[in-house]
Protein backbone atom coordinates (compact mmCIF):
# COMPACT_ATOMS: atom_id res chain seq x y z
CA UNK A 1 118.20 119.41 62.05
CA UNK A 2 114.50 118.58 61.90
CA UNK A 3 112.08 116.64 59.68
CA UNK A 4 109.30 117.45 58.24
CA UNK A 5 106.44 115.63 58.68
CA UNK A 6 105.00 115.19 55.07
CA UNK A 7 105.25 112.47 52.77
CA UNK A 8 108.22 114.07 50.79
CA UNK A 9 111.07 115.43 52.65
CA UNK A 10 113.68 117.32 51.35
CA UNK A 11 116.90 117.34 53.37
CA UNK A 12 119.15 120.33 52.69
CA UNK A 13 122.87 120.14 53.15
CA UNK A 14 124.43 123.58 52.70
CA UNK A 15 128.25 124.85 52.92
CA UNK A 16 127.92 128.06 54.25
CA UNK A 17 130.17 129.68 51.33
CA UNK A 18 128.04 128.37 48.51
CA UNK A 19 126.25 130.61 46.23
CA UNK A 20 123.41 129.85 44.14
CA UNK A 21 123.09 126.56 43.19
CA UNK A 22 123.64 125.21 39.81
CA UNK A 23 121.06 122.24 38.50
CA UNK A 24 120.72 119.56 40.85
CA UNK A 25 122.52 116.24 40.00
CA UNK A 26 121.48 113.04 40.95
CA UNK A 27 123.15 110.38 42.45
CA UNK A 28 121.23 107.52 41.18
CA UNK A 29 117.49 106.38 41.06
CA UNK A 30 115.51 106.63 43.56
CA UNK A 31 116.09 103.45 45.80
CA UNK A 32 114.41 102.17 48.92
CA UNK A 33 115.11 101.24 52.33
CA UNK A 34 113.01 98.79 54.49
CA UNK A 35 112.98 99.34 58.35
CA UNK A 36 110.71 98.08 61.01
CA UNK A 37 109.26 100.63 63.51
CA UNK A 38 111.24 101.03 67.02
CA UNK A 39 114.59 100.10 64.87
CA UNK A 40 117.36 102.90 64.14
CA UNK A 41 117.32 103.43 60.20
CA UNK A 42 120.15 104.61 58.34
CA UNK A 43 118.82 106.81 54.78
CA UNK A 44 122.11 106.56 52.79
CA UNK A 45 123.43 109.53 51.10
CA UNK A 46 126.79 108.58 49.59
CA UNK A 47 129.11 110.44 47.45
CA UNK A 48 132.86 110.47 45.83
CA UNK A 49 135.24 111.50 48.62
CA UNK A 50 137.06 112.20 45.23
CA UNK A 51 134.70 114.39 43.31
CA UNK A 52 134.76 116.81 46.50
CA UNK A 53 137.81 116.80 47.17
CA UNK A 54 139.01 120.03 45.83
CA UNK A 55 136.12 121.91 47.54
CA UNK A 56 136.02 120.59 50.52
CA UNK A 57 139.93 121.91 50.52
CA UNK A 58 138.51 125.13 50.12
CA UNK A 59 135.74 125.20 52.43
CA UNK A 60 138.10 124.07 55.50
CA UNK A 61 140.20 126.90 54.65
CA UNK A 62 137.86 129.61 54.28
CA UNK A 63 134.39 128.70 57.01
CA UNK A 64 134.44 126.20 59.69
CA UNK A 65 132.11 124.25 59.21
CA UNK A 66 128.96 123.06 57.35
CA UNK A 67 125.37 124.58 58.23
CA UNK A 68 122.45 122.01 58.26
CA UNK A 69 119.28 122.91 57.04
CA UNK A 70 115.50 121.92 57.06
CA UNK A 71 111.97 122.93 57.07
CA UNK A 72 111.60 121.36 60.36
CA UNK A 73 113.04 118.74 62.05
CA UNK A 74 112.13 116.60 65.11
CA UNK A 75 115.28 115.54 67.61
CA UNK A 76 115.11 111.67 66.00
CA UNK A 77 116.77 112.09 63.17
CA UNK A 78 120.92 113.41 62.58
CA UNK A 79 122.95 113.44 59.99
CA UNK A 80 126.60 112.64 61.45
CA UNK A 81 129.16 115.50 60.35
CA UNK A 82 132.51 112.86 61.04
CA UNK A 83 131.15 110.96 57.70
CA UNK A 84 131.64 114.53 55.50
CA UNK A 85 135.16 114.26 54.83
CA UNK A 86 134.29 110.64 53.20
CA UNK A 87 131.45 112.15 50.96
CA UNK A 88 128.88 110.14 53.58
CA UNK A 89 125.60 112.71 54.30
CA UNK A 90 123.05 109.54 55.61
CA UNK A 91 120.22 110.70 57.93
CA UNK A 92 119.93 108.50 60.90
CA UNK A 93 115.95 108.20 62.32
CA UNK A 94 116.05 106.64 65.81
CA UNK A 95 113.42 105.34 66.91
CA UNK A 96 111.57 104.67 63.85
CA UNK A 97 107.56 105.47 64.04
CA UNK A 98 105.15 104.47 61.48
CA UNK A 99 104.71 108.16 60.20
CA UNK A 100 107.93 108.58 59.40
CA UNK A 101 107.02 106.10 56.33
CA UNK A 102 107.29 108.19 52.73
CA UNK A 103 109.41 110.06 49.94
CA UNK A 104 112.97 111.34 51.03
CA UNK A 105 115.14 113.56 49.05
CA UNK A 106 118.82 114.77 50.25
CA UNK A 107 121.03 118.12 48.40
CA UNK A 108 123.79 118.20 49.29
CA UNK A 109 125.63 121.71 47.61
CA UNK A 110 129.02 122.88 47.85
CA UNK A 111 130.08 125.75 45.52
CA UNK A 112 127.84 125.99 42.23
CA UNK A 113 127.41 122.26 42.70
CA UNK A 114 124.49 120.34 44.07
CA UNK A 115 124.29 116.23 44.58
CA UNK A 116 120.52 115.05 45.18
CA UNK A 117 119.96 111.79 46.78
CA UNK A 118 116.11 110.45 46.52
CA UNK A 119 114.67 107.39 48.10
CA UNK A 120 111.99 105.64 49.89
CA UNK A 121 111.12 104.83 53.46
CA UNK A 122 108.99 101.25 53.63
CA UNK A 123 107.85 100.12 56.68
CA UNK A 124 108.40 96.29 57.53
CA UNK A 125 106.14 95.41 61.15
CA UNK A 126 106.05 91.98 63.10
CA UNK A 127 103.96 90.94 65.78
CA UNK A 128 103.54 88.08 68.49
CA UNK A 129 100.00 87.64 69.25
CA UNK A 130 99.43 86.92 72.48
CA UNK A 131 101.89 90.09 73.18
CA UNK A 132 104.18 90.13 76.12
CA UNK A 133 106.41 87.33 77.67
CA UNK A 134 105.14 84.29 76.89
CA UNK A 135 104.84 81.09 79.02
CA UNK A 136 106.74 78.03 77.35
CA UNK A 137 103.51 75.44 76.11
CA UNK A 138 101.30 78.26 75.26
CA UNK A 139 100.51 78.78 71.53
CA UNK A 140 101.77 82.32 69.81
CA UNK A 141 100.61 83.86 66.23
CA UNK A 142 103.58 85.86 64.61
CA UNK A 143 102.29 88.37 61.61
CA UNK A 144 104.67 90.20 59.32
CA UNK A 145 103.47 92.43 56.70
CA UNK A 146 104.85 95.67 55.31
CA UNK A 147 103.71 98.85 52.87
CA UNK A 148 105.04 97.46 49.91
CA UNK A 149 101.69 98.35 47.20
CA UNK A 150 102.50 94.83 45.19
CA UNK A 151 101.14 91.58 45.79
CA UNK A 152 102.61 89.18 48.53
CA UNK A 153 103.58 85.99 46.28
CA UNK A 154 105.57 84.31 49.48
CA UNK A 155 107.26 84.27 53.01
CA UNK A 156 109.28 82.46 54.65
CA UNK A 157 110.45 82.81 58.41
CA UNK A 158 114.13 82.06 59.57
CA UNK A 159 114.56 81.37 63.46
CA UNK A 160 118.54 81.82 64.72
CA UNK A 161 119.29 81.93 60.90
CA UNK A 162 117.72 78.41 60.53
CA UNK A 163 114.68 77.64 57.60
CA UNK A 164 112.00 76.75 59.49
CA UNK A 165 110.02 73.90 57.93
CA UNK A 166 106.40 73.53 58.15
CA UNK A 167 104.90 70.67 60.44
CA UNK A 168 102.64 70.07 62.74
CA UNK A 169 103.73 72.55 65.35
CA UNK A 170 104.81 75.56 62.78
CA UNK A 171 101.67 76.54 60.09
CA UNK A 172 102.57 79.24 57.90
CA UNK A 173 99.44 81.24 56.31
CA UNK A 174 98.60 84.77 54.99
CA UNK A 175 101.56 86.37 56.32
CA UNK A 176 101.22 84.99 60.55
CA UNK A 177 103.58 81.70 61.15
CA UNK A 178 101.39 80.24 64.28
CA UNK A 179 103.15 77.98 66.77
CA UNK A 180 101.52 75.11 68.71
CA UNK A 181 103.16 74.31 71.32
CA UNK A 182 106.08 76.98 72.26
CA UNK A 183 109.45 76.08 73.84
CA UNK A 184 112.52 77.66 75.73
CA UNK A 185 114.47 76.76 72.57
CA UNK A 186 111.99 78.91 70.62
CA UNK A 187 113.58 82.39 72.44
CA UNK A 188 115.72 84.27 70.18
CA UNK A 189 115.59 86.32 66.76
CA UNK A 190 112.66 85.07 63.85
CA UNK A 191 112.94 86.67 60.84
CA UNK A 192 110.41 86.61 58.05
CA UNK A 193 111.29 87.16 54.33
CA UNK A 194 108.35 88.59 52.23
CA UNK A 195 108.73 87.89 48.46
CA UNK A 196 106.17 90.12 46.45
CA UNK A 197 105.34 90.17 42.96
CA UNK A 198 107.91 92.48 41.45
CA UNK A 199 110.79 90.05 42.94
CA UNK A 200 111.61 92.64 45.59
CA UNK A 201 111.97 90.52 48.87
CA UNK A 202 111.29 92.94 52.36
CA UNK A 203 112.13 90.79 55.72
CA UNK A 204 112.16 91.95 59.47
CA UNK A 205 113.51 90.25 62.92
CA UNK A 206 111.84 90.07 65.89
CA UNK A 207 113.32 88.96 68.69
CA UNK A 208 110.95 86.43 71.01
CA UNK A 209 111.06 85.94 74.49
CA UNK A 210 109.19 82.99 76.21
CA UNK A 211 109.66 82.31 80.43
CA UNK A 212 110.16 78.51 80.64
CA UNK A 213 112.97 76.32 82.82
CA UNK A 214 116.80 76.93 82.41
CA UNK A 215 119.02 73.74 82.83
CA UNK A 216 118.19 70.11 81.65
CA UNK A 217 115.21 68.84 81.08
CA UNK A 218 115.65 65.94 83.50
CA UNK A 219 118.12 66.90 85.87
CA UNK A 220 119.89 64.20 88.65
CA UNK A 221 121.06 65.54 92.27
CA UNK A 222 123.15 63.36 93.59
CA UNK A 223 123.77 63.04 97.47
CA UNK A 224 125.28 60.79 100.21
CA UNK A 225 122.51 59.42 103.29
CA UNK A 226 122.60 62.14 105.63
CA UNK A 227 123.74 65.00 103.96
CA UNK A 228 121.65 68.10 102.70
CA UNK A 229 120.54 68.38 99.18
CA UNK A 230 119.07 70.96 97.34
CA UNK A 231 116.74 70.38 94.01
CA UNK A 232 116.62 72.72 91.63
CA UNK A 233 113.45 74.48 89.77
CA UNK A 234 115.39 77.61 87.84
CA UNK A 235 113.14 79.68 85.31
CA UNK A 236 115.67 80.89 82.28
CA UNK A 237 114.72 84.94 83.43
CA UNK A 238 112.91 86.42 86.89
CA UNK A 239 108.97 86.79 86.49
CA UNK A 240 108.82 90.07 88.52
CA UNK A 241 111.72 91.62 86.17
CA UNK A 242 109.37 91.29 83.12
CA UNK A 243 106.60 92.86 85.67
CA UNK A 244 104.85 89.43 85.97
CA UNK A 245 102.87 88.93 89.46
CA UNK A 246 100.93 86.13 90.62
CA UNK A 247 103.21 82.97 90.22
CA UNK A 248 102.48 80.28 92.82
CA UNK A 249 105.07 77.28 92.82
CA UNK A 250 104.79 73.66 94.11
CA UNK A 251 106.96 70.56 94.65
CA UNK A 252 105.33 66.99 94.89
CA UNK A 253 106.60 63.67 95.36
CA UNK A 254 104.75 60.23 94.83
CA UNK A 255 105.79 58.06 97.66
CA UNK A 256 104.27 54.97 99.06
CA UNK A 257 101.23 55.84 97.12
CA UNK A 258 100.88 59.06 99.03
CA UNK A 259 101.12 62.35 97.17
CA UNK A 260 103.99 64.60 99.33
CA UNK A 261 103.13 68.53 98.41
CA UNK A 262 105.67 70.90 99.49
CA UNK A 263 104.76 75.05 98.90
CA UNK A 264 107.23 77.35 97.75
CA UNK A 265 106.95 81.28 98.49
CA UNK A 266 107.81 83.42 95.01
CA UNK A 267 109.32 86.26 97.43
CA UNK A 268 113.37 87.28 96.49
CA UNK A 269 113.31 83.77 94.44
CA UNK A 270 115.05 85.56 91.04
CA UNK A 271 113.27 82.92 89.00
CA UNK A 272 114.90 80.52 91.71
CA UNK A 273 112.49 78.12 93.36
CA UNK A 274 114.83 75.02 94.80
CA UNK A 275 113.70 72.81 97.40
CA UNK A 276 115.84 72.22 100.44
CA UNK A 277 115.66 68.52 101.93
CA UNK A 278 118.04 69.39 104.90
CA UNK A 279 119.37 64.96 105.62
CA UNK A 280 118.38 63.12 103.06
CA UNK A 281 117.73 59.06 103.23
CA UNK A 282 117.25 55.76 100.94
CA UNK A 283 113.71 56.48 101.07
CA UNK A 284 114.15 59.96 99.86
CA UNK A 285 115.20 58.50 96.75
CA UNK A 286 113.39 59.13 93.80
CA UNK A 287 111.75 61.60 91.47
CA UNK A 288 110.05 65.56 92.40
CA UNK A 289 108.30 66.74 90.41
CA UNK A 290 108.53 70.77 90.55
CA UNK A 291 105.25 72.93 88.73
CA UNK A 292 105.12 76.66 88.90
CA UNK A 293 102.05 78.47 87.46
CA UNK A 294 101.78 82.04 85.60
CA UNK A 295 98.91 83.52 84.04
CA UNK A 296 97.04 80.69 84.75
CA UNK A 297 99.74 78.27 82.45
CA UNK A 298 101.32 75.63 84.58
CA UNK A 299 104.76 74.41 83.44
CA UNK A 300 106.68 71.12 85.21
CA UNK A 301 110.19 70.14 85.65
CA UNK A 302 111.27 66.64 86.92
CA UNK A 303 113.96 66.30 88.96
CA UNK A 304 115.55 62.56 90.11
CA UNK A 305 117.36 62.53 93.57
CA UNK A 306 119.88 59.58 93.68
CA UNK A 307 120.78 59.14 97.06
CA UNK A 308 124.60 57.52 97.72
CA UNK A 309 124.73 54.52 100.61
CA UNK A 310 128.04 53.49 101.99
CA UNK A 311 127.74 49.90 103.92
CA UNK A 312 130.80 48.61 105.96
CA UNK A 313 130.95 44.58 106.76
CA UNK A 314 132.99 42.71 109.05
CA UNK A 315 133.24 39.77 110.87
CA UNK A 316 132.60 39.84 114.85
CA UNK A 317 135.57 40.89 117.13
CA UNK A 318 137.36 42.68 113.57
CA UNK A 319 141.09 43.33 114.29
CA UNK A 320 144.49 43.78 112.12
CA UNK A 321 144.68 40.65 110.14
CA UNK A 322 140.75 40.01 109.88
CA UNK A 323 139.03 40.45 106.64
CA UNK A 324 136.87 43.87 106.03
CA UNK A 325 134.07 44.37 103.16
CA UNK A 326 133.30 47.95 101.90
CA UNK A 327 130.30 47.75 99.66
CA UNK A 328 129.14 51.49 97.55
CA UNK A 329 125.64 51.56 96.37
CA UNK A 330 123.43 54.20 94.53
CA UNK A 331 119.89 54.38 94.06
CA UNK A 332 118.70 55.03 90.81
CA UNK A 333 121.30 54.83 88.59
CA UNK A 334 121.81 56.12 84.91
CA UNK A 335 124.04 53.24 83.98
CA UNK A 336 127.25 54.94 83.12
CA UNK A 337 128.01 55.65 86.75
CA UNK A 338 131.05 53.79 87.88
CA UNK A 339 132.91 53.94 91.91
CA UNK A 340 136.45 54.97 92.66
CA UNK A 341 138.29 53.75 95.86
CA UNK A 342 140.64 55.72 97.45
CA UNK A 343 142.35 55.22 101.23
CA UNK A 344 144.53 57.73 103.05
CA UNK A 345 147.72 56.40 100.77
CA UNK A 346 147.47 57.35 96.95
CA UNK A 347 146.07 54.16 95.58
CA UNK A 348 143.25 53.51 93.97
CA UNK A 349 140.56 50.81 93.05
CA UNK A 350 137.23 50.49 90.70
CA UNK A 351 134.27 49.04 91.92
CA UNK A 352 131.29 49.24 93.74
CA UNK A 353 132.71 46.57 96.49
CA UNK A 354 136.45 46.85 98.21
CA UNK A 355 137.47 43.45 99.67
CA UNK A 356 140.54 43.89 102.53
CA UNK A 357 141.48 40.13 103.39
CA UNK A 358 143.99 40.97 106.11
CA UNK A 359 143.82 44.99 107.12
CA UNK A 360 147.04 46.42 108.39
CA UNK A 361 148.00 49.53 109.80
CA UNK A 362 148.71 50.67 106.41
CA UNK A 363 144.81 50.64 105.95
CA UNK A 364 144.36 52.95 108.92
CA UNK A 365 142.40 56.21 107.70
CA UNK A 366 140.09 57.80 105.70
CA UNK A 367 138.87 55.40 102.92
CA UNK A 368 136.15 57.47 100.00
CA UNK A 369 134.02 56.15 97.16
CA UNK A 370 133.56 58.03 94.86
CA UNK A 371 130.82 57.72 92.32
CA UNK A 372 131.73 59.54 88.34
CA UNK A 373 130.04 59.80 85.31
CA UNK A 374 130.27 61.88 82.11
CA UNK A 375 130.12 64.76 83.79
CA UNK A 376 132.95 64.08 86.12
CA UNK A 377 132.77 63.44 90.13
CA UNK A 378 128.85 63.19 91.25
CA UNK A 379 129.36 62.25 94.79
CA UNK A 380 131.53 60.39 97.35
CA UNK A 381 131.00 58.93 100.66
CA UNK A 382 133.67 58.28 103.18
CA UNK A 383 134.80 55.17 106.08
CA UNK A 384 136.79 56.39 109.13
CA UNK A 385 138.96 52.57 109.66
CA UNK A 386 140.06 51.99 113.22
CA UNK A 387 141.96 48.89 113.78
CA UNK A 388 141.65 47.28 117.58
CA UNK A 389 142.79 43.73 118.78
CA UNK A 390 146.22 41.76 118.10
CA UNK A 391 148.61 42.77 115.39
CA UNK A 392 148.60 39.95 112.97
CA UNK A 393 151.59 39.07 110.83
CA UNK A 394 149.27 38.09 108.01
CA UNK A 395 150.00 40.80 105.22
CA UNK A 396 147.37 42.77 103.53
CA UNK A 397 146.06 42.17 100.29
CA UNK A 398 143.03 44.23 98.38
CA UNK A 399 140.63 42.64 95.59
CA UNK A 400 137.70 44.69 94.04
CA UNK A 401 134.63 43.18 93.39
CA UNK A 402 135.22 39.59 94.38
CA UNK A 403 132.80 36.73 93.36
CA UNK A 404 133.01 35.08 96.12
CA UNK A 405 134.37 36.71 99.07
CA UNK A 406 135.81 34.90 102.38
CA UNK A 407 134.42 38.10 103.97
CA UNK A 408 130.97 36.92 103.52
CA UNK A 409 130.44 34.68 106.71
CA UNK A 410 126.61 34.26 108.07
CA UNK A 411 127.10 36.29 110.98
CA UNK A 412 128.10 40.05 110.55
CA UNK A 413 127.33 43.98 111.86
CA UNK A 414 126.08 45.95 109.24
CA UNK A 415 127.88 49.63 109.86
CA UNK A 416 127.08 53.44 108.26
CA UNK A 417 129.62 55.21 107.24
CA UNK A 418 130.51 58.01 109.51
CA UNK A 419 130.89 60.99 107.26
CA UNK A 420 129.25 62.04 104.01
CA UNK A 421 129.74 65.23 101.57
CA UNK A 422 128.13 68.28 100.33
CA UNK A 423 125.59 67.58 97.16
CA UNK A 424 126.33 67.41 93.81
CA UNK A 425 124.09 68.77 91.35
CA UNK A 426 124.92 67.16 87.77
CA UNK A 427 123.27 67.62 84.83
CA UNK A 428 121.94 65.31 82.17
């Protein structure tokens, strides 16, 4: 099957018993089809599975098969024999290229009968200007225009099926939509509708791709004093996938009024550029600030580390019967954080402070805090309590949060907590 190359085609579909052909008739008016080049376009040819019925009966019987014919044809184009029984004789053009643009005409004869089917190839094109993947921040030009003769009385452009309204950052003019200031968000399919003067409207879809940060804007890592914790700087694809070299990356943190710059190398990072702080501390607390450059565009993700302290309190000489303070902290808070006590038996207790008036050795164990939010569990840190000294018979009670706590004297030993857990990333 093969195409030829001029501005009117003819398309011959022959049954190989057929004898001369009677005069053509048509299906309808000549109709046309808008594609945009690169796309697969589908020319329809459709006719009553009913009014061939009969002779395609007899054709089965007698040949086996059809024969295609055409002046010449190049390997893009088919027309599909499975849709003959239902009367469909479409030609399929994959890829579309801007010469195949022009006058199309389709025969189909069987017997003494002959079906024509006539239409007309437009071409619909939309570009990004810069081309390429773009950087999120950098400003983009999209044109659409097609070969529709008439004049362009409007456009509109759609983005994920969504009108998009003119403001500040979108300006629509002459056919281009320009964009100010781009974002991740902005990735996916625009479409622009061209309205022209004989009410015809002709739209196209292009589908934009712009490099920026995947995840939440401001991210939170959450971690207990001395464990590891890794922050995360996570492009949405991988730079060297899209063939994009040169991208130099860089973590810095503002602390005690000195600038901390940490250098990340690009090499095996798949878009993955996550600083490791291997035992974190309060005064690691705080916010990173992560900035990775491309093509001379340098694009910045903050990240907040909120580091978990566990403090345990006691009176001098502590043994069973003596009163015991375990006090949770967090540094830098959201606000909707709350703690969750648990010991070694399945009770449990809400607070940021645990008050044990007279331990037992029911209390003896593993005793967590957990810290939660809206996402769930963000962190926990955990107390190893030993009990040494005389039993006393004084039984155990537990209070959360007390205002004013007999645990409290002036003299005490301010204790770490012995064992802390793995991070917890959570988003915003």
């Amino acid at each position: 099957l093969t195409l030829s190359p001029h501005p009117h085609s003819v398309l011959c579909l022959v049954a190989a018993s057929s004898t001369s052909p009677g005069a053509p008739k048509e299906q309808r008016g000549e109709q046309r089809v808008w594609a945009k080049v690169g796309d697969l376009v589908v020319l329809p040819c459709h006719l009553s599975p009913q009014e061939l019925q009969s002779s395609w009966k007899q054709l089965l019987r007698g040949w086996g098969g059809l024969l295609k014919r055409a002046r010449s044809m190049m390997p893009r184009a088919s027309v599909r024999e499975t849709g003959f029984r239902q009367g469909d004789f479409s030609l399929w053009i994959e890829p579309l290229l801007s010469d195949d643009a022009g006058h199309y005409e389709a025969l189909v004869r069987y017997g003494k009968e002959t079906r024509r089917c006539q239409l007309e190839l437009g071409m619909v094109t939309v570009t990004v200007n810069p081309p390429g993947l773009l950087v999120e921040t950098e400003p983009l030009l999209l044109n659409c225009n097609s070969s529709h003769p008439a004049k362009l009385v409007g456009m509109r452009w759609f983005h994920n099926v969504s009108l998009v309204p003119i403001s500040s950052r979108f300006r629509s003019r002459h056919g281009a939509l320009s964009i100010s200031r781009t974002t991740v968000s902005d990735s996916g399919p625009w479409r622009c509708e061209l309205t022209y003067s004989d009410d015809e409207r002709v739209s196209a879809t292009f589908n934009l791709q712009i490099l920026g940060f995947a995840g939440p804007a401001s991210p939170v890592v959450y971690a207990a004093v001395g464990s590891a914790a890794n922050l995360p700087c996570l492009l949405n694809r991988d730079p060297s996938a899209s063939s994009i070299l040169g991208v130099s990356v860089h973590w810095s943190r503002l602390a005690g009024g000195d600038l901390e710059i940490w250098g990340i190398s690009r090499n095996g990072s798949n878009g993955s550029f996550t600083l490791h702080l291997p035992e974190v501390g309060p005064w690691d607390a705080g916010q990173y600030c992560c900035a990775v450059s491309v093509h001379g565009t340098t694009i910045t993700r903050d990240v907040t580390l909120a580091v978990m302290t566990g403090e345990q309190w006691k009176p001098r000489g502590f043994a069973e019967g003596s009163c015991l303070l375990l006090i949770c902290s967090l540094t830098h808070p959201r606000g909707h954080e709350y703690f969750q006590w648990s010991p070694a038996v399945q009770r449990y207790y809400l607070g940021s402070t645990l008050e044990l008036t007279h331990v037992s050795q029911e209390d003896i164990g593993t005793w967590e805090c957990s810290v939660h939010g809206s996402e769930g569990r963000l962190g926990a840190v955990e107390y190893e309590l030993y009990i040494t000294g005389t039993v006393s018979p004084v039984p155990n009670s537990l209070h959360s949060t007390p205002l004013l706590s007999p645990c409290a004297p002036s003299s005490m030993l301010h204790l770490t907590s012995q064992h802390f857990p793995n991070l917890v990333h959570t988003p915003n």
